[in-house]
Protein backbone atom coordinates (compact mmCIF):
# COMPACT_ATOMS: atom_id res chain seq x y z
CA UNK A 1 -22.05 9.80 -4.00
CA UNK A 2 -20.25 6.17 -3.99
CA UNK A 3 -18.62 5.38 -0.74
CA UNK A 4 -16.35 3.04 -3.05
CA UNK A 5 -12.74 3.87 -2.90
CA UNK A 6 -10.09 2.65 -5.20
CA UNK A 7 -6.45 2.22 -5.34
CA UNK A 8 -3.40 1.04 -6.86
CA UNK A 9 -1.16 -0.98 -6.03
CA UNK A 10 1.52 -3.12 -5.99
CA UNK A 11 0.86 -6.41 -4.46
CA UNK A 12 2.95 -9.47 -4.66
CA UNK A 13 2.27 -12.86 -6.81
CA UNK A 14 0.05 -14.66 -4.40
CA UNK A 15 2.12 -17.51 -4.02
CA UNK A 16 4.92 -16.03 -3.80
CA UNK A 17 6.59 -16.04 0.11
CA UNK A 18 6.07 -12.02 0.67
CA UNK A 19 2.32 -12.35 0.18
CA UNK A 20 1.78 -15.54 2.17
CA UNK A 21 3.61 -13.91 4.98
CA UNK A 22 1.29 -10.34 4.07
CA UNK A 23 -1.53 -12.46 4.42
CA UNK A 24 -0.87 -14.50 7.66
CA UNK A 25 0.66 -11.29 9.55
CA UNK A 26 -2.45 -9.39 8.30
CA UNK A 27 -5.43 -11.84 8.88
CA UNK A 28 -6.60 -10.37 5.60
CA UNK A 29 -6.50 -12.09 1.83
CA UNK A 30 -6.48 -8.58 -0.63
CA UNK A 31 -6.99 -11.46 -3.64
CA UNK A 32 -10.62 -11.70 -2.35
CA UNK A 33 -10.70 -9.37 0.42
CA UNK A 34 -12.10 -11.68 2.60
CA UNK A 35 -10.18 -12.49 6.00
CA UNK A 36 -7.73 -14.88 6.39
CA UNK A 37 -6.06 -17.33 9.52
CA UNK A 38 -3.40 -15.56 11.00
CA UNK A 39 -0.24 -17.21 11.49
CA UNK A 40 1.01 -17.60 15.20
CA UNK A 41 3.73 -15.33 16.14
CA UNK A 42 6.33 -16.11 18.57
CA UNK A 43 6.39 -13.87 21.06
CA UNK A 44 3.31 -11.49 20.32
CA UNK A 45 0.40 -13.09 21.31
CA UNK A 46 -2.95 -13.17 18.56
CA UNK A 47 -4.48 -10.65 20.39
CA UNK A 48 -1.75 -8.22 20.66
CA UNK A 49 -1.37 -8.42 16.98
CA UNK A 50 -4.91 -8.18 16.29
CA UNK A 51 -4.78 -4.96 18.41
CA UNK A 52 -1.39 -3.62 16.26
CA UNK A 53 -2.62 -4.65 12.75
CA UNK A 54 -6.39 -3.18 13.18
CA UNK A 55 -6.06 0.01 11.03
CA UNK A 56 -3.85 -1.55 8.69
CA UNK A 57 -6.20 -4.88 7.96
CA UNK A 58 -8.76 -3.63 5.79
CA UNK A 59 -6.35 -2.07 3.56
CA UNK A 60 -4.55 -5.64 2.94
CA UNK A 61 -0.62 -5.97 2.42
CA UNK A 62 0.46 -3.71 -0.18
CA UNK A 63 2.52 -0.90 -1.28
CA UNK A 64 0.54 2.06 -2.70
CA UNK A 65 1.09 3.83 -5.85
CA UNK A 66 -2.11 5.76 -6.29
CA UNK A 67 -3.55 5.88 -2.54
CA UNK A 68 -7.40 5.32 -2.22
CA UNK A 69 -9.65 7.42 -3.74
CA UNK A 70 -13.18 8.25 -4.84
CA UNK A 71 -13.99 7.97 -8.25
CA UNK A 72 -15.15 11.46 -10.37
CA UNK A 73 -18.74 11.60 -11.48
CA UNK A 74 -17.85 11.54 -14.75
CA UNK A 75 -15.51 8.56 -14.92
CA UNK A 76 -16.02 4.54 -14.43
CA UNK A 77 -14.07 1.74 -12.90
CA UNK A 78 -13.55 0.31 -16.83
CA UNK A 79 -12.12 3.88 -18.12
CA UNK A 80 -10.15 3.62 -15.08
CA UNK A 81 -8.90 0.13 -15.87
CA UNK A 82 -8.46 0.83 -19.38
CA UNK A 83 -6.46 3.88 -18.34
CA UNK A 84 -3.90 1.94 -16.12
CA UNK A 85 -3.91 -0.85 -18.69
CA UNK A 86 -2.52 1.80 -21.40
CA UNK A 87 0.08 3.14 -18.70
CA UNK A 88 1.63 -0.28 -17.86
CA UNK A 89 1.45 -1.15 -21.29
CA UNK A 90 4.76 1.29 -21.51
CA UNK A 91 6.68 0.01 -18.44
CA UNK A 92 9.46 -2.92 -18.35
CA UNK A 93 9.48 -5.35 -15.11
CA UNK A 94 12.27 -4.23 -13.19
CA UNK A 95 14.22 -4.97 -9.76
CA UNK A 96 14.35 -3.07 -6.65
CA UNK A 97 16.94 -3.07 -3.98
CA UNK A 98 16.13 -5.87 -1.13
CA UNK A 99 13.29 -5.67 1.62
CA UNK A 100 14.46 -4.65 4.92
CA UNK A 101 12.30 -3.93 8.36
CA UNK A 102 11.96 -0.91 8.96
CA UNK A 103 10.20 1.61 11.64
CA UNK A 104 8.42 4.60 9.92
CA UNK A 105 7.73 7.09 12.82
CA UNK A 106 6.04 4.93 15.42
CA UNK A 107 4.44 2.10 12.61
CA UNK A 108 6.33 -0.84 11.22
CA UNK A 109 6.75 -1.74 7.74
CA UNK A 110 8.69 -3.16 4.92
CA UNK A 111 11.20 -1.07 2.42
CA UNK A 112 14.12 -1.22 0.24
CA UNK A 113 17.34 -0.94 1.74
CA UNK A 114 17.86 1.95 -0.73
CA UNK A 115 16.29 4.24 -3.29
CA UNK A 116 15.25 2.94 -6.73
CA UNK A 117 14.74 5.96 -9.45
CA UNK A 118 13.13 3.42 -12.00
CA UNK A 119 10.46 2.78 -8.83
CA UNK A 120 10.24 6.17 -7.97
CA UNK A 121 9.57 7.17 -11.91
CA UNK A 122 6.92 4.50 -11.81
CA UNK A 123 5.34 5.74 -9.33
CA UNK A 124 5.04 8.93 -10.26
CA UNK A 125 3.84 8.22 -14.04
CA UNK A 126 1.08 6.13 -12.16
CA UNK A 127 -0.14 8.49 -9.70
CA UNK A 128 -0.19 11.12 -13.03
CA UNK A 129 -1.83 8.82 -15.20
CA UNK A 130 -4.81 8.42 -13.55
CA UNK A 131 -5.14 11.55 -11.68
CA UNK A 132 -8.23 12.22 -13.92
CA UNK A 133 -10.15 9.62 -12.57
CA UNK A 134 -9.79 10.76 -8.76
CA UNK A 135 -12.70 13.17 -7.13
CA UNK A 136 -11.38 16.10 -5.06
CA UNK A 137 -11.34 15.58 -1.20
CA UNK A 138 -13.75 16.55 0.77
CA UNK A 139 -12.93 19.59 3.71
CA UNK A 140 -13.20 16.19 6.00
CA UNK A 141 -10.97 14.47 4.45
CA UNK A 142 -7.93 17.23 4.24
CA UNK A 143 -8.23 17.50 7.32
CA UNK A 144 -7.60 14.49 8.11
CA UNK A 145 -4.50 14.67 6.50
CA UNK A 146 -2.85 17.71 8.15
CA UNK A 147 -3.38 16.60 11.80
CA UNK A 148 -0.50 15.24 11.14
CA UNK A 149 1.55 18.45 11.11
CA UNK A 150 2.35 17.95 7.23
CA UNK A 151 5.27 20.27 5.77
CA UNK A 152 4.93 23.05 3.68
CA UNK A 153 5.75 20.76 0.50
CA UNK A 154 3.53 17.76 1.92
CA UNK A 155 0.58 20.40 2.23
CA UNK A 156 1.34 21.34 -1.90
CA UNK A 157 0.87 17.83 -2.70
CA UNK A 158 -2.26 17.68 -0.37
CA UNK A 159 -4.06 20.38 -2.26
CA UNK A 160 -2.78 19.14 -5.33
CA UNK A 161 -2.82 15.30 -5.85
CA UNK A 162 -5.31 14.88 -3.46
CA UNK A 163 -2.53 12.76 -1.15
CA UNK A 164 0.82 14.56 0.84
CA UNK A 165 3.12 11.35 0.44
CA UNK A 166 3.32 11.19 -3.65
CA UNK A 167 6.06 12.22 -5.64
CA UNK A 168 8.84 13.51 -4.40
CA UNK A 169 7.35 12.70 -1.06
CA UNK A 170 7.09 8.86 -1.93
CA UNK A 171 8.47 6.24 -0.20
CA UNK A 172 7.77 3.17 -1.45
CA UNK A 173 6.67 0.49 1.80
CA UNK A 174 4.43 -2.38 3.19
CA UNK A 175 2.61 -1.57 5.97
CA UNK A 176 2.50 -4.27 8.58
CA UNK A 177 1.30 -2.06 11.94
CA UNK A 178 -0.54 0.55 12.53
CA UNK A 179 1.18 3.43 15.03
CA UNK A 180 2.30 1.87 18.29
CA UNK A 181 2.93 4.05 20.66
CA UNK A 182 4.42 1.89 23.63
CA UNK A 183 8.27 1.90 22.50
CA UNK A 184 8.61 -1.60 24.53
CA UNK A 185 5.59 -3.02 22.49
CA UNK A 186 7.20 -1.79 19.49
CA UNK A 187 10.35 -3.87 19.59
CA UNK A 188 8.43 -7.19 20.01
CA UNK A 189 6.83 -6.43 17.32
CA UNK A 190 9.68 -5.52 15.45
CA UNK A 191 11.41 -8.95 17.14
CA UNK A 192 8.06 -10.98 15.60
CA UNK A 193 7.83 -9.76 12.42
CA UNK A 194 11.77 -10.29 11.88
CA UNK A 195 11.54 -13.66 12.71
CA UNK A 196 8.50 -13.97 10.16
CA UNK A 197 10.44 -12.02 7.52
CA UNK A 198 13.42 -14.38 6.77
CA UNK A 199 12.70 -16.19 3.44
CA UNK A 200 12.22 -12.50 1.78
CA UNK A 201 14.80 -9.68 3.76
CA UNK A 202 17.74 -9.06 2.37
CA UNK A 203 16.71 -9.88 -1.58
CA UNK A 204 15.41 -7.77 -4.00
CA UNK A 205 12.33 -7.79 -5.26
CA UNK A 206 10.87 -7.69 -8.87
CA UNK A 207 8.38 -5.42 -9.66
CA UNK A 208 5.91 -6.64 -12.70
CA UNK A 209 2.72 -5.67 -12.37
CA UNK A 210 0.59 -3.64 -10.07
CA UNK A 211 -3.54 -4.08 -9.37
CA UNK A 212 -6.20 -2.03 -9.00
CA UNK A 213 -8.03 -1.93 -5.68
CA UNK A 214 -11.84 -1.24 -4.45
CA UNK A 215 -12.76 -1.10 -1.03
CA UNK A 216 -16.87 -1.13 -1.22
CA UNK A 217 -17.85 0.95 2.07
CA UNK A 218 -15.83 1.90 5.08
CA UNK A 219 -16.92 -1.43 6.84
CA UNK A 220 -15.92 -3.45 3.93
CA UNK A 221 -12.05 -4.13 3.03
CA UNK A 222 -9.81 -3.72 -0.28
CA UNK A 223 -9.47 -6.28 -2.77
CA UNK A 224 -8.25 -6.52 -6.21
CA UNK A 225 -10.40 -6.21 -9.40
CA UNK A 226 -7.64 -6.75 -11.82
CA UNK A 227 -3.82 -7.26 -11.65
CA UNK A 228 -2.25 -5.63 -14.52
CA UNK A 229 0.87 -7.13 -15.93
CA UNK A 230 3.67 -4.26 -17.62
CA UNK A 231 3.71 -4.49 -21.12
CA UNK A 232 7.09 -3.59 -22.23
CA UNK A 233 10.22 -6.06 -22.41
């Protein structure tokens, strides 16, 4: 069996501000998935952010749609292309509310000020439209998952999608930290990343395309394989 996993995603233009800040906070370029300089942060020392950004890293700065998976023995990476191809082929660009910094139980990320049904819809169609291509989970694997004392409805999506925060579990966010437990170490950096965060908070964001993600081995980190523009106008 492959140890590949893929994913989809959405990921900024590179150029744009949000994805030179993803890759500077990050130390991690998902365009090539090759690492990156990190920019210095006041008050949060290289080191420290190293330490907070370690799990997060080799996933580069995204937002997921369909979260990492194993391919199914009968499928390829070019039916699974063609496949997202034909489902963005049927969805218009569209806004979001603005970016704000947010906490999401003891990691920090970024996430619209407010719900978006035409993002949530999105999402959903994606995770749906490729569904075929993903290979079941592995005992391991969902039990990975419910250490984390999942609900009763987060434990139906488990068992069903392969994933406990799709659908009406989504939340649509950029993961900048992993968990930090130290509440003090937290709000520095909360207080860094805010200061990095100023050119993009607080405007919303337009949502055009998404990308398809492999991640070679467990030591090896995500990058795109194709960035798929939505079709419809």
């Amino acid at each position: 069996m492959s140890l590949a996993r893929y994913a989809i995603y959405y990921v900024p233009p590179k150029d744009s501000d949000l994805a030179v800040f993803g890759r500077e906070w990050l130390g991690l370029d998902i365009e090539s998935g090759q690492p990156h300089p990190m920019q210095p942060v006041q008050g949060l020392s290289e080191e420290r952010l190293r330490l907070h950004v370690a799990d997060t890293q080799p996933y580069g700065f995204h937002a997921t749609l369909k979260p990492p998976f194993s391919l199914a023995a009968n499928v390829t990476l070019n039916g699974l292309i063609s496949a997202t191809e034909l489902f963005a082929k049927g969805v218009a660009p569209f806004e979001i509310p603005p970016l704000e910094l947010v906490c999401i139980g003891k990691f920090l990320a970024l996430s619209p000020v407010a719900s978006s049904v035409q993002l949530e819809n999105m999402a959903s169609d994606c995770v749906r439209a490729v569904e075929g291509f993903r290979a079941h989970r592995t005992e391991k694997e969902l039990a990975l998952y419910r250490q984390a004392k999942l609900t009763v409805h987060q434990e139906q999506m488990l068992d069903n999608w392969g994933y406990p925060y799709i659908l009406e579990e989504f939340r649509f966010h950029m993961t900048l930290t992993g968990r930090i437990e130290d509440e003090s170490e937290r709000d520095l950096a909360m207080a860094a990343a805010s200061e990095q965060c100023k050119e993009f908070v607080g405007k919303p964001l337009l949502i055009n395309d998404i990308v398809i993600c492999r991640k070679p081995s467990p030591d090896q980190s995500m990058r795109i394989v194709r960035r798929i523009p939505f079709g419809r106008v």
